[in-house]
N, C-alpha and C. Protein backbone atom coordinates (compact mmCIF):
# COMPACT_ATOMS: atom_id res chain seq x y z
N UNK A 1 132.35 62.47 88.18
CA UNK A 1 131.46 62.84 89.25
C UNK A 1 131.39 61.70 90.25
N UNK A 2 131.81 61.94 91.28
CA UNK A 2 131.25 60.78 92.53
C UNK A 2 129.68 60.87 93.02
N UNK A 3 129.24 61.40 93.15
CA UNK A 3 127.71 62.27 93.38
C UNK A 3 127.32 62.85 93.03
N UNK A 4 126.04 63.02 93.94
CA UNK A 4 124.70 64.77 93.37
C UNK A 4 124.67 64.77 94.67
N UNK A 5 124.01 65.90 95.04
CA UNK A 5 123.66 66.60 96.36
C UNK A 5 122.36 66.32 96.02
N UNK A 6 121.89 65.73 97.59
CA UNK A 6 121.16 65.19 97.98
C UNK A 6 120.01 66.10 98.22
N UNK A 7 120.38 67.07 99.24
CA UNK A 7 119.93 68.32 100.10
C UNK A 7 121.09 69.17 100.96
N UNK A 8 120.34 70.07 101.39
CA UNK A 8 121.51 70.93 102.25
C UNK A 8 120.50 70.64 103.70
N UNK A 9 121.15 70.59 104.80
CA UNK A 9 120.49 70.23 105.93
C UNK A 9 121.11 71.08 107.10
N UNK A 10 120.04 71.70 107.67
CA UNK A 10 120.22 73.36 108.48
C UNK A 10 119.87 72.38 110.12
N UNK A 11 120.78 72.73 111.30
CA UNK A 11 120.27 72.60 112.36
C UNK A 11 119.57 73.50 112.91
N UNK A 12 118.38 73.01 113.67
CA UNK A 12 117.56 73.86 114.66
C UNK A 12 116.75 73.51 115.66
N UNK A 13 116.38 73.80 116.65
CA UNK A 13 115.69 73.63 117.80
C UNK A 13 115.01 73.06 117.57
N UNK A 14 113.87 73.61 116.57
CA UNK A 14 112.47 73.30 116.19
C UNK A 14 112.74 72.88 114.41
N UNK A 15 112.50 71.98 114.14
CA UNK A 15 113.08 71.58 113.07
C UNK A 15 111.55 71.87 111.98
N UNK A 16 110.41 71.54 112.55
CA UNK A 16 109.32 72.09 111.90
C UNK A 16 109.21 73.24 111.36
N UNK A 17 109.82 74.18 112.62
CA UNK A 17 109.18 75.70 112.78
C UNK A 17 109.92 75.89 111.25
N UNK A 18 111.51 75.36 111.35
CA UNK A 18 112.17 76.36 110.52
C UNK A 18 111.98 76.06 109.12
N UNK A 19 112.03 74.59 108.88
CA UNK A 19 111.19 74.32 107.32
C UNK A 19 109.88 74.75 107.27
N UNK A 20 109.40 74.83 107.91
CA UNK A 20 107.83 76.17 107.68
C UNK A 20 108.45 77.23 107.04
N UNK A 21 109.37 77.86 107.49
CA UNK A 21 109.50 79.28 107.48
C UNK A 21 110.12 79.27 105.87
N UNK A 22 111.62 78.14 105.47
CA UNK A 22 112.21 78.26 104.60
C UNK A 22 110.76 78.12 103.59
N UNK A 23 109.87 76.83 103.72
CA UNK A 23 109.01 76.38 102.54
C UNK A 23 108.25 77.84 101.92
N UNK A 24 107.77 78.18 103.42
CA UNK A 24 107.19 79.71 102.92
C UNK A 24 107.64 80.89 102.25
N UNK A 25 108.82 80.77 102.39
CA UNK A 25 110.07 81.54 101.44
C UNK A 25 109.98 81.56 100.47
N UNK A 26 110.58 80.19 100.09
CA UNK A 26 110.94 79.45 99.03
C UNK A 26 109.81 78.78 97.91
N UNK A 27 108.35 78.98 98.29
CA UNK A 27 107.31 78.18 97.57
C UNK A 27 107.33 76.29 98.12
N UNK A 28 108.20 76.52 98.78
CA UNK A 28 108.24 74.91 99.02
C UNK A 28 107.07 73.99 99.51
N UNK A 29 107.23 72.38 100.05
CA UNK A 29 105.81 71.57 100.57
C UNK A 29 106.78 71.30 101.77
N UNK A 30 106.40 71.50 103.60
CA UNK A 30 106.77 70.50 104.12
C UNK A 30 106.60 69.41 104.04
N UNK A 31 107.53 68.44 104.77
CA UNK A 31 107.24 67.20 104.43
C UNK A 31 107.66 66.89 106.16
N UNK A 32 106.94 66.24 107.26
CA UNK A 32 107.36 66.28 108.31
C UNK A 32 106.12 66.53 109.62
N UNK A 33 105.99 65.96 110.19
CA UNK A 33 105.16 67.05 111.34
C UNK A 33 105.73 67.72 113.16
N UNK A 34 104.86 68.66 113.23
CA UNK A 34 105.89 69.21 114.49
C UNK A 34 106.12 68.22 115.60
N UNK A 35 107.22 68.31 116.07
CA UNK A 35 107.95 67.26 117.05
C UNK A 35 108.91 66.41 116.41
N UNK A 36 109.17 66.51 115.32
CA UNK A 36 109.90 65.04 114.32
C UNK A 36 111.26 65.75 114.69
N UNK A 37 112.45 64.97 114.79
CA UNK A 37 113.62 65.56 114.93
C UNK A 37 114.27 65.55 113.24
N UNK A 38 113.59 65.33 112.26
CA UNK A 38 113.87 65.66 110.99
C UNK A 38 112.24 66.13 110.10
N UNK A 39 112.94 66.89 109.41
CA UNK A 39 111.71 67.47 108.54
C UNK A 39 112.24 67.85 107.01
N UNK A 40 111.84 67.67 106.23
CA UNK A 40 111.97 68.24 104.39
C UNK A 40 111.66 69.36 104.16
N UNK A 41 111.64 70.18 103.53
CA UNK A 41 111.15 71.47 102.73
C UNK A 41 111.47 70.94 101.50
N UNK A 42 110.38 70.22 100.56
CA UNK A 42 111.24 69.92 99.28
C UNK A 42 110.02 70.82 98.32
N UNK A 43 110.71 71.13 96.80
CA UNK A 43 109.60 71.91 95.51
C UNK A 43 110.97 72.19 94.59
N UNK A 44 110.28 71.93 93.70
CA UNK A 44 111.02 72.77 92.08
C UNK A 44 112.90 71.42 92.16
N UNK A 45 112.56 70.56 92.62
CA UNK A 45 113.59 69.75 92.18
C UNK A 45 114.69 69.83 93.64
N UNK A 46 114.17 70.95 94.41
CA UNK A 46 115.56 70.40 95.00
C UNK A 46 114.38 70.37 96.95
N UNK A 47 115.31 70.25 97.74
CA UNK A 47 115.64 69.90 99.20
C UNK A 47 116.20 70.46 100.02
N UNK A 48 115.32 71.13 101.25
CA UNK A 48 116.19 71.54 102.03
C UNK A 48 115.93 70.67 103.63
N UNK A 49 116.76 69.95 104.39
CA UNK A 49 116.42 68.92 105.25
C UNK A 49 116.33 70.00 106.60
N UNK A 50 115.46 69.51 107.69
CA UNK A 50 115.98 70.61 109.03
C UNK A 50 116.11 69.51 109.99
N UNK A 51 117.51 68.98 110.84
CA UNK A 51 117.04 68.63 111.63
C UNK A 51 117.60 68.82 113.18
N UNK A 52 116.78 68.28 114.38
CA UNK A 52 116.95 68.92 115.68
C UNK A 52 118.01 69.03 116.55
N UNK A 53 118.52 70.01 116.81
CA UNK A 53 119.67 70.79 117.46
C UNK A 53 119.24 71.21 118.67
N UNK A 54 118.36 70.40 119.91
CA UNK A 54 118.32 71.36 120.88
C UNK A 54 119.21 72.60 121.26
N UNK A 55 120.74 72.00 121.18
CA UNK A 55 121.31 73.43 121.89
C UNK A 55 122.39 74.22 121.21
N UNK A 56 121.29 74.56 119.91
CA UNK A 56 122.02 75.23 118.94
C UNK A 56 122.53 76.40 119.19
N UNK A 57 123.79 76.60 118.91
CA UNK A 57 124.39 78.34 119.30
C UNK A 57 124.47 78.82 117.88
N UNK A 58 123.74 79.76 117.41
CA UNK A 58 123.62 80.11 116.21
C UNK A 58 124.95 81.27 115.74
N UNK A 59 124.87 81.39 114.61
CA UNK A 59 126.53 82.60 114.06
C UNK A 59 125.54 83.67 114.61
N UNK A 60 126.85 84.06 114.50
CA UNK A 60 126.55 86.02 115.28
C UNK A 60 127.31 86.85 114.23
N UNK A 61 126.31 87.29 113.16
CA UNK A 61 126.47 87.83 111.94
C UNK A 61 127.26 89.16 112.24
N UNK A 62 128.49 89.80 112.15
CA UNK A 62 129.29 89.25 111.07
C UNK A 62 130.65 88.89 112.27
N UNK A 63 130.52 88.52 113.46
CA UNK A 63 131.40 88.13 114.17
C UNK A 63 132.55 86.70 113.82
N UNK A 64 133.55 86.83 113.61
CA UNK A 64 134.33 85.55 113.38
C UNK A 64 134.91 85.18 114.05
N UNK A 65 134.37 85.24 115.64
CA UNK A 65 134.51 84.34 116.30
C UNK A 65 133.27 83.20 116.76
N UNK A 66 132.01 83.40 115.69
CA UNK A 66 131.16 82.98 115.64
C UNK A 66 130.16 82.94 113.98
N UNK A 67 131.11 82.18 113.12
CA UNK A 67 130.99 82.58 112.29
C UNK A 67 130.08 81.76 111.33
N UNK A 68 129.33 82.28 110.00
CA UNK A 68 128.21 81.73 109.74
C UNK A 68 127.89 80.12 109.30
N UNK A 69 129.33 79.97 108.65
CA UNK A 69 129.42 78.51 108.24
C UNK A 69 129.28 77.97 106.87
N UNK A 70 128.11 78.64 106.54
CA UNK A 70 127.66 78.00 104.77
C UNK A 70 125.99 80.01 105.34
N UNK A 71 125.41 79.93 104.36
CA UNK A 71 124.43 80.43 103.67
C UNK A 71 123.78 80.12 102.92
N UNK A 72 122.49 80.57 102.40
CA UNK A 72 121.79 80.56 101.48
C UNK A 72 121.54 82.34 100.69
N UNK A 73 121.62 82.00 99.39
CA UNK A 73 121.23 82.58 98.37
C UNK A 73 120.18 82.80 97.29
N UNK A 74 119.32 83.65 97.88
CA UNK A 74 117.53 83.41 97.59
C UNK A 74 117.56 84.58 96.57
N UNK A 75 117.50 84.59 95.07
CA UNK A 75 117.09 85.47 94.17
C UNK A 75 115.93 85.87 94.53
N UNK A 76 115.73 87.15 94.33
CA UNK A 76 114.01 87.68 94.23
C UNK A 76 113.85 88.63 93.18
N UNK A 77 112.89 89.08 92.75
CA UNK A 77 112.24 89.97 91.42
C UNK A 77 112.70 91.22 92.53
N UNK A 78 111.54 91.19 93.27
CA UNK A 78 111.19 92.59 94.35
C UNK A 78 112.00 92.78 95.29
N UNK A 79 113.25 93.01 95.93
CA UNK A 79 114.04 93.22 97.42
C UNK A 79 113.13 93.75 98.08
N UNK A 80 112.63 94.94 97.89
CA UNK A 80 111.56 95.44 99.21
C UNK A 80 110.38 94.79 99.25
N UNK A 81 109.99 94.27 98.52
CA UNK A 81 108.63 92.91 98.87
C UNK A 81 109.10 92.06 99.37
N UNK A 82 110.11 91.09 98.79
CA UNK A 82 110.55 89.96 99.65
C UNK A 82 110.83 90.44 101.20
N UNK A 83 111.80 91.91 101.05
CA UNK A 83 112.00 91.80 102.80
C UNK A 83 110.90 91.80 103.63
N UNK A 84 110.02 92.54 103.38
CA UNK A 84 108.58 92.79 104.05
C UNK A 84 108.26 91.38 104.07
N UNK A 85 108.39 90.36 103.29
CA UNK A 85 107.46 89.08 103.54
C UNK A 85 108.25 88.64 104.34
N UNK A 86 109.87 88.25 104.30
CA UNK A 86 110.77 87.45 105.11
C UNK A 86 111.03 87.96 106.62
N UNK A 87 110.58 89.32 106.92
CA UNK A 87 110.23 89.65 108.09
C UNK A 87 108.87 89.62 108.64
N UNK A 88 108.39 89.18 107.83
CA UNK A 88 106.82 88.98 108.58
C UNK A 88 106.60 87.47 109.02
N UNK A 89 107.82 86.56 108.43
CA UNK A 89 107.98 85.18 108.08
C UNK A 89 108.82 85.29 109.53
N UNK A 90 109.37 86.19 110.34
CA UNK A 90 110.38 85.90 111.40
C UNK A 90 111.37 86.24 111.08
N UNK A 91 111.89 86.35 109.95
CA UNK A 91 113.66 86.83 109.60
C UNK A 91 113.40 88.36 110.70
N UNK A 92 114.93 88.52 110.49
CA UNK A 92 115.45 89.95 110.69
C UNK A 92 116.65 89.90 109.98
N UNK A 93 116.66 91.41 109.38
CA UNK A 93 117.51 91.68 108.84
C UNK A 93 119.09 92.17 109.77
N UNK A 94 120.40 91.81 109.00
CA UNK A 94 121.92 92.06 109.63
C UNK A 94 122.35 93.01 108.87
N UNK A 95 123.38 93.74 109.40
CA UNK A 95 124.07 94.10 108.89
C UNK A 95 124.81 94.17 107.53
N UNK A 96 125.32 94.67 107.06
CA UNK A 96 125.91 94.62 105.86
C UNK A 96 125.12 94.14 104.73
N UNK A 97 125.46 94.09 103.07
CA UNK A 97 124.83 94.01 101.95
C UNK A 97 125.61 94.30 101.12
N UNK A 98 125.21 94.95 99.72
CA UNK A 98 125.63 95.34 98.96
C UNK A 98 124.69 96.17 97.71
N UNK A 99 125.78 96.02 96.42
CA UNK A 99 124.78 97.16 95.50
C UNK A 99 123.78 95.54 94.86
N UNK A 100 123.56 94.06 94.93
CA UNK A 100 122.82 93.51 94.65
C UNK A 100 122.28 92.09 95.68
N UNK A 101 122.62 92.24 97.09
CA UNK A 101 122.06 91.51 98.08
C UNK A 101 122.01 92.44 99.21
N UNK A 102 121.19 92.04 100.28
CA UNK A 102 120.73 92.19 102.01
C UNK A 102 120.76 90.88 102.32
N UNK A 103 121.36 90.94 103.69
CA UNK A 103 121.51 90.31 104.69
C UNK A 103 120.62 90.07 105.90
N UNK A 104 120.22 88.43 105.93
CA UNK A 104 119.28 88.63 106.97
C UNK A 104 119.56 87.32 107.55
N UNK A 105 118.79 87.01 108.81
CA UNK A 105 119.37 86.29 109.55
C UNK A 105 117.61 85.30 110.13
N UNK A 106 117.33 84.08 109.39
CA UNK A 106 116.25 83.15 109.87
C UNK A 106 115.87 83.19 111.52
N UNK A 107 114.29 82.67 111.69
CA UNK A 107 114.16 82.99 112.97
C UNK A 107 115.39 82.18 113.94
N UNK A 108 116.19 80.89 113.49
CA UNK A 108 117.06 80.35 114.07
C UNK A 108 118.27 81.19 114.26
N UNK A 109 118.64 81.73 113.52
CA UNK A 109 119.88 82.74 113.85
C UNK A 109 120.77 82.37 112.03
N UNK A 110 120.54 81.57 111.25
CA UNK A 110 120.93 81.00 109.78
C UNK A 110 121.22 83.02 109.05
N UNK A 111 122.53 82.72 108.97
CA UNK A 111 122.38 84.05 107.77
C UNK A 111 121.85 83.39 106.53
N UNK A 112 121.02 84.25 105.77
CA UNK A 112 120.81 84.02 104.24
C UNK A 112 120.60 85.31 103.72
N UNK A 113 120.93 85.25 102.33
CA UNK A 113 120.53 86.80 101.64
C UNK A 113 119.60 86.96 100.68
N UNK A 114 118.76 88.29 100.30
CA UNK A 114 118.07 88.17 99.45
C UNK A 114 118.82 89.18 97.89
N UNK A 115 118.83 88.07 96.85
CA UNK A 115 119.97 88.68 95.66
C UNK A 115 118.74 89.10 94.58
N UNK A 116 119.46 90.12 94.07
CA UNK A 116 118.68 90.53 92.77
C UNK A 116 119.59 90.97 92.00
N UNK A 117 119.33 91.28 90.37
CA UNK A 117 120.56 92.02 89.26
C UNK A 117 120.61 93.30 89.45
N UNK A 118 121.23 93.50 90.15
CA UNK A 118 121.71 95.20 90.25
C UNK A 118 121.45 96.22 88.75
């Protein structure tokens, strides 16, 4: 092993807004206050970093000429509870899925999905 992963670190405009949004997801604590050009979402052992991208051009789900880059993969118990919360959180949902994820896209434009056991 050369390393551990540290964190995964998402660009965005508002680097607050969007670790708000992931922490609230995710159960997480920010760590950060609004205006900081870096912010934490850290809980349960791991890290997610946000930091500021004024002139972020976000993926344009499922275009590959604009394509997503990396994702996140958020297990849930409930799919139709979680979506109702992650759209009330700002997500919107994209296109495409399957018989055990949906596709949705953070208020930044970030695809992530919500997975369950089929």
């Amino acid at each position: 092993m050369i390393g551990q992963l540290q964190s995964v670190v998402l660009d965005a405009p508002d680097p607050h807004s969007l670790a708000s949004f992931y922490a609230a997801v995710l159960g997480m604590e920010v760590k950060g206050s609004p205006g900081d050009d870096w912010v934490d979402a850290t809980g349960a052992g791991y890290r997610l970093a946000f930091q500021e991208a004024p002139d972020l051009v976000p993926p344009q789900w499922p275009d590959p000429h604009r394509p997503q880059q990396f994702h996140l993969d958020i297990r849930v118990a409930d799919v139709d509870a979680a979506e109702a919360a992650v759209l009330e959180l700002g997500a919107r949902r994209l296109p495409g899925g399957g018989s055990d994820f949906r596709v949705y896209a953070d208020p930044v434009g970030h695809p992530f999905c919500l997975c369950w056991d089929a």
